[in-house]
C-alpha atoms as a PDB file:
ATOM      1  CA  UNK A   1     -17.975  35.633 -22.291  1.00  0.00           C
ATOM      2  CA  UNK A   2     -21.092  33.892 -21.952  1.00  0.00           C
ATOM      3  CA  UNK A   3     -22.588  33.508 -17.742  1.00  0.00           C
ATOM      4  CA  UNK A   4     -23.388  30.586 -15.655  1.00  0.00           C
ATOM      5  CA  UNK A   5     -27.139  32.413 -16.159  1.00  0.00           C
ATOM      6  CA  UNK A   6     -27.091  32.738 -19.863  1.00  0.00           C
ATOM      7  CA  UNK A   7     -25.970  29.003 -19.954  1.00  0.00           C
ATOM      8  CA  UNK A   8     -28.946  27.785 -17.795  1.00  0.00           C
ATOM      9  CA  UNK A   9     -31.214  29.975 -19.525  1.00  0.00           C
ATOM     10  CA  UNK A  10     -30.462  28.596 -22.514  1.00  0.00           C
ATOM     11  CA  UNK A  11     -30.593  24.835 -21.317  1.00  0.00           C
ATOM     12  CA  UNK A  12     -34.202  25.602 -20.403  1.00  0.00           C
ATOM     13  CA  UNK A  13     -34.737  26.634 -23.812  1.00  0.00           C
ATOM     14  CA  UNK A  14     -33.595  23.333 -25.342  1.00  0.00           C
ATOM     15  CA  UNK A  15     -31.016  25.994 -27.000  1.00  0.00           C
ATOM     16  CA  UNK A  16     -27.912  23.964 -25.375  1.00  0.00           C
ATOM     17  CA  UNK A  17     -28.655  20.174 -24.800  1.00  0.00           C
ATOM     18  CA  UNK A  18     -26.141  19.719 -21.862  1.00  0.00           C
ATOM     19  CA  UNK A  19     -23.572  21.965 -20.220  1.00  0.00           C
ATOM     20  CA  UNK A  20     -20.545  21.396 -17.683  1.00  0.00           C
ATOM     21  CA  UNK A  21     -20.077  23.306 -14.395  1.00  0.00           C
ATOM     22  CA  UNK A  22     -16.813  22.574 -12.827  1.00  0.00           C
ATOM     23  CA  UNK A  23     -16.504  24.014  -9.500  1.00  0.00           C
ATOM     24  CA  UNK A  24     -15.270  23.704  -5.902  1.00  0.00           C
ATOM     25  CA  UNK A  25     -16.383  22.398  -3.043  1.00  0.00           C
ATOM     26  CA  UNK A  26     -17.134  25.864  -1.680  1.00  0.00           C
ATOM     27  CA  UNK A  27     -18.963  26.767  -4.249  1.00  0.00           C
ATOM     28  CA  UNK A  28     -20.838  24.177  -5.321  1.00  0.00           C
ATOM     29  CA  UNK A  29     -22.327  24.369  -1.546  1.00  0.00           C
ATOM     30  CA  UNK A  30     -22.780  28.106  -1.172  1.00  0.00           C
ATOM     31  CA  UNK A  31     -26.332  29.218  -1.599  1.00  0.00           C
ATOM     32  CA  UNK A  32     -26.316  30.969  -4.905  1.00  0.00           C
ATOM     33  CA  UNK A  33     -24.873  28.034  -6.806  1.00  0.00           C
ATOM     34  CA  UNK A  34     -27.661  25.850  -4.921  1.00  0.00           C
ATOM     35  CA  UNK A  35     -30.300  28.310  -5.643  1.00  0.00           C
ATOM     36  CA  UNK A  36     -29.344  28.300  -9.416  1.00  0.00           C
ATOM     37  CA  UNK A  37     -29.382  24.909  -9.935  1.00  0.00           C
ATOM     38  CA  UNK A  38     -32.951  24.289  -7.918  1.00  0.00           C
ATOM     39  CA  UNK A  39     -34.510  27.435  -9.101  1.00  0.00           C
ATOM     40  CA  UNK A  40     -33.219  27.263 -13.020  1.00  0.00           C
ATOM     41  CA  UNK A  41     -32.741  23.569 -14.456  1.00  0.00           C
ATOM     42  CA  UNK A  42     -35.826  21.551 -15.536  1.00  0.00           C
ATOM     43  CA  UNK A  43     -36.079  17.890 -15.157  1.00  0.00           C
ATOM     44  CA  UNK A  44     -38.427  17.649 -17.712  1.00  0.00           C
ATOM     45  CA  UNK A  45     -35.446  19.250 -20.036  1.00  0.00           C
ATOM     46  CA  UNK A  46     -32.299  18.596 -18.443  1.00  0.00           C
ATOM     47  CA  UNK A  47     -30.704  15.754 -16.675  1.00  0.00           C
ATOM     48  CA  UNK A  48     -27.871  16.725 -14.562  1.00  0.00           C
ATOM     49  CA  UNK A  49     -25.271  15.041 -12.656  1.00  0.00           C
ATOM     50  CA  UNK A  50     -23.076  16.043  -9.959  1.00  0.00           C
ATOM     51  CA  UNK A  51     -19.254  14.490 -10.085  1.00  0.00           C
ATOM     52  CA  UNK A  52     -17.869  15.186  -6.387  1.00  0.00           C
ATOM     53  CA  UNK A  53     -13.844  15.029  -6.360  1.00  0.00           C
ATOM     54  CA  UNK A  54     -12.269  13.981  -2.772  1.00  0.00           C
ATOM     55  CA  UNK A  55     -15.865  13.332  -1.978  1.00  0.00           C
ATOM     56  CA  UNK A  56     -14.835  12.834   1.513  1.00  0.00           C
ATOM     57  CA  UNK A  57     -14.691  16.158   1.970  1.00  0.00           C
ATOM     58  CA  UNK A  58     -18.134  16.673   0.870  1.00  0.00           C
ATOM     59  CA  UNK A  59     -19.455  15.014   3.996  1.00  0.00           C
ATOM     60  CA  UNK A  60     -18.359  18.208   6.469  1.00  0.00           C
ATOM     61  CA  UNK A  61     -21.239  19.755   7.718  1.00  0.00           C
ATOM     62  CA  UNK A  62     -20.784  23.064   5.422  1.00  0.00           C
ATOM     63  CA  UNK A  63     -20.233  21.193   2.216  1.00  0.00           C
ATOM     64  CA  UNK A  64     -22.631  18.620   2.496  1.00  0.00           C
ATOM     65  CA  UNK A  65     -24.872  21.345   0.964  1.00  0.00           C
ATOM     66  CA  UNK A  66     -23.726  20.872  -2.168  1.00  0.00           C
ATOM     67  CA  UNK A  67     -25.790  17.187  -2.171  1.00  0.00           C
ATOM     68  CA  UNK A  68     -29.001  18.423  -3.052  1.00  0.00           C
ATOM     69  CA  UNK A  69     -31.542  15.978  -4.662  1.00  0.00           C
ATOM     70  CA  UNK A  70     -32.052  18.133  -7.994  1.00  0.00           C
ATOM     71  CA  UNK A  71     -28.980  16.032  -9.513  1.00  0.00           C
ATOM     72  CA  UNK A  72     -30.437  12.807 -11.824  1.00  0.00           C
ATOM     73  CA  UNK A  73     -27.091  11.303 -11.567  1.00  0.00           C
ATOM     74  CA  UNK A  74     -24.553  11.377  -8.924  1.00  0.00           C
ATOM     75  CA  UNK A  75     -20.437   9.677  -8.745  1.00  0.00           C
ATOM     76  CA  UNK A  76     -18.344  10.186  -6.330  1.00  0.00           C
ATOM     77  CA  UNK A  77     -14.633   9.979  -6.499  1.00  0.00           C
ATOM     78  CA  UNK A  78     -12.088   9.128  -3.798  1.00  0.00           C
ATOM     79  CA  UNK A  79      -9.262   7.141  -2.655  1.00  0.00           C
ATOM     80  CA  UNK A  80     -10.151   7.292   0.552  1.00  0.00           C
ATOM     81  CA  UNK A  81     -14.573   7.870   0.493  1.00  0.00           C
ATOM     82  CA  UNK A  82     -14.465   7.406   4.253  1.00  0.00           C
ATOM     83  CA  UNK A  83     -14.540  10.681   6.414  1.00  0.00           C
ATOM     84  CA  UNK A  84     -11.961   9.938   9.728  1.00  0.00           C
ATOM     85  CA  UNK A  85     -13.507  10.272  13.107  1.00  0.00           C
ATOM     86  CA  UNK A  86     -16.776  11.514  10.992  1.00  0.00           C
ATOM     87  CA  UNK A  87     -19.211   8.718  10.961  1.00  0.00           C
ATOM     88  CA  UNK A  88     -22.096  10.976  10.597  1.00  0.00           C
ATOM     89  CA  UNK A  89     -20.893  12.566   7.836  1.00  0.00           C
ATOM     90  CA  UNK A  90     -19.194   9.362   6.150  1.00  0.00           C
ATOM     91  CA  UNK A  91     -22.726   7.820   6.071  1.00  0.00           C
ATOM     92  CA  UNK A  92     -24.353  11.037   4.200  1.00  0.00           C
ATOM     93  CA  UNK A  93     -21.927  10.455   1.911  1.00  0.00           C
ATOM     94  CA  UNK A  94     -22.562   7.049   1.234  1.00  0.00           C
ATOM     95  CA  UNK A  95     -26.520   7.723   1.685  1.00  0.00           C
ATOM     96  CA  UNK A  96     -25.921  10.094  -1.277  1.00  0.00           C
ATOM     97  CA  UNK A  97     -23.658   8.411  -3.219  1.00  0.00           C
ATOM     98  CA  UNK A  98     -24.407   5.184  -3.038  1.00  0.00           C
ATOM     99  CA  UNK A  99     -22.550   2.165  -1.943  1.00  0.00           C
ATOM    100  CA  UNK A 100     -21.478   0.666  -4.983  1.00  0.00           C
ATOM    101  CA  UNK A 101     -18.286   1.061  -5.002  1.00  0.00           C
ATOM    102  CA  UNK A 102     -15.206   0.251  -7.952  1.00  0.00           C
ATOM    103  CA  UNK A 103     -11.977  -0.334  -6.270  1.00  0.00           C
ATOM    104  CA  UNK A 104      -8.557  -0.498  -8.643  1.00  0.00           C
ATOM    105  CA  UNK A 105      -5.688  -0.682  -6.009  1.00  0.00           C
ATOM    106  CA  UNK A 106      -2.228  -0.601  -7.007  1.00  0.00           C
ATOM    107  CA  UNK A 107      -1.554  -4.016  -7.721  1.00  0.00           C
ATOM    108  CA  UNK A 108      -4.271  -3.685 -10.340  1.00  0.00           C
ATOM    109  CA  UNK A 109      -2.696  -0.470 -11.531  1.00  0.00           C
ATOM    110  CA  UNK A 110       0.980  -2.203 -11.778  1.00  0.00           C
ATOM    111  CA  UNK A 111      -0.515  -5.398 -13.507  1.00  0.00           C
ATOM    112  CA  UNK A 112      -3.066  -3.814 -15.677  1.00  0.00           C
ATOM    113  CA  UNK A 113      -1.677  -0.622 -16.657  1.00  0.00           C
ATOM    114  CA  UNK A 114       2.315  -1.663 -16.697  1.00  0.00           C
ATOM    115  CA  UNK A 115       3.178   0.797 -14.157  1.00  0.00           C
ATOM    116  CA  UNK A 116       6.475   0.429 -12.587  1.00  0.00           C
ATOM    117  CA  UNK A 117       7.190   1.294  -9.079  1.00  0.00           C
ATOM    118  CA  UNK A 118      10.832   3.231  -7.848  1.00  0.00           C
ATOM    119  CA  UNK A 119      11.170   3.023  -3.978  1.00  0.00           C
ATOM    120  CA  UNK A 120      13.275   5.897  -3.730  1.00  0.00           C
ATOM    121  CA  UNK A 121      15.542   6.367  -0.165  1.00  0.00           C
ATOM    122  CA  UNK A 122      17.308   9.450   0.360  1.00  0.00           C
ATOM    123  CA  UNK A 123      17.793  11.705   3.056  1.00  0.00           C
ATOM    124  CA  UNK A 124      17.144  15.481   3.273  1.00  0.00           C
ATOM    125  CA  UNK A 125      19.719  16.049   6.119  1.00  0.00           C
ATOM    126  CA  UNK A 126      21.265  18.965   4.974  1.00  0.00           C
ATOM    127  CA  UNK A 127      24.274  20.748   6.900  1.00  0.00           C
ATOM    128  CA  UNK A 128      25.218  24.353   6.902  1.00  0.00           C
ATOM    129  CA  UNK A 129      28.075  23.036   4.523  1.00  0.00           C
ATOM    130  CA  UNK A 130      25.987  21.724   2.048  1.00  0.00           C
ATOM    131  CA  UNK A 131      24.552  24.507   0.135  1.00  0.00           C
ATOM    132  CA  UNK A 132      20.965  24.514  -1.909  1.00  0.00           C
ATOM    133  CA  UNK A 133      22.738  23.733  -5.025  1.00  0.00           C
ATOM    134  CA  UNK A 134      24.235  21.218  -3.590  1.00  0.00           C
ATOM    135  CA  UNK A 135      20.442  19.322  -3.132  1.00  0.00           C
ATOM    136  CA  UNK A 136      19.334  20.894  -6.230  1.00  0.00           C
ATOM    137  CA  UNK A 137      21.913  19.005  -8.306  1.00  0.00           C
ATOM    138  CA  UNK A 138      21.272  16.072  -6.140  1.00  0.00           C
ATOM    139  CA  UNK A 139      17.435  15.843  -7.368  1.00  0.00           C
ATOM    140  CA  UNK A 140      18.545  16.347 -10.700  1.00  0.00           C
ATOM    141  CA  UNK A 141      20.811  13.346 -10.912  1.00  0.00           C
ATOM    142  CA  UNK A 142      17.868  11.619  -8.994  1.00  0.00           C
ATOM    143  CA  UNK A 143      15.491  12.557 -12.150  1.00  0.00           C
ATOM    144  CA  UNK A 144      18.341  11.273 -14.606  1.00  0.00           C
ATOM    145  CA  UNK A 145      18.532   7.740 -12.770  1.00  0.00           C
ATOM    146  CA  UNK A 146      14.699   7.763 -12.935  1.00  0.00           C
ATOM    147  CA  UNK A 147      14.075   8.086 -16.795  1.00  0.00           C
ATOM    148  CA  UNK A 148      17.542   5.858 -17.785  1.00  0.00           C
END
């Protein structure tokens, strides 16, 4: 299994045109992952970008490591980009990120995409007379009624 190292230090070769690092949050703000990426991948040889998923949670004051400057090209991805009761870090964020921002709400999903809403109402009450299978079968005949 080939490393993260052997990767970059092939990059930097020209070996490997571009590569993919998926990672977490924590990771992708811890020190050594930083320190990889600033001390290992040329500009001159590789342009990078950084995808952030639930980018709102980027904007704590621990993650917001991960937004270094080394990264040519930078999206962020969230439903909800805005970091509650966090202005400070809900402007880094956007600072980083950029405020350009594409919005498909679920109005767009439902006429563009064909998606059709179930509003579903049942109740989870369960007595000591009504056993697990009872709820178990319950669901199931829920799931039935859903793809009929």
């Amino acid at each position: 299994m080939i490393t993260q190292l052997e990767i970059i230090y092939k990059l930097n070769l020209g070996v490997y045109k571009k590569a993919t690092f998926i990672t977490t949050h924590s990771t992708s703000s811890s020190n050594s992952f930083i320190n990889v990426i600033e001390m290992n991948v040329k500009e001159d040889k590789i342009k990078t970008t950084f995808v952030g998923d639930e980018v709102h949670g980027l904007g704590s004051k621990i993650r917001r490591k991960a937004l270094i400057s080394k990264y040519d090209y930078r999206i962020g991805l969230s439903a909800t980009p805005s970091r509650w009761f966090d202005d400070e870090g809900s402007s880094i964020i956007m600072d980083y990120f950029g405020n350009k921002m594409f919005e498909f709400s679920i109005e767009d999903a439902i006429r563009q995409l064909h998606i059709i809403i179930f509003q579903l109402k049942f109740s989870l009450q369960t007595t000591r007379r009504q056993s697990t299978s009872n709820l178990r079968k319950e669901f199931l005949n829920l799931g039935e009624m859903m793809t009929t």
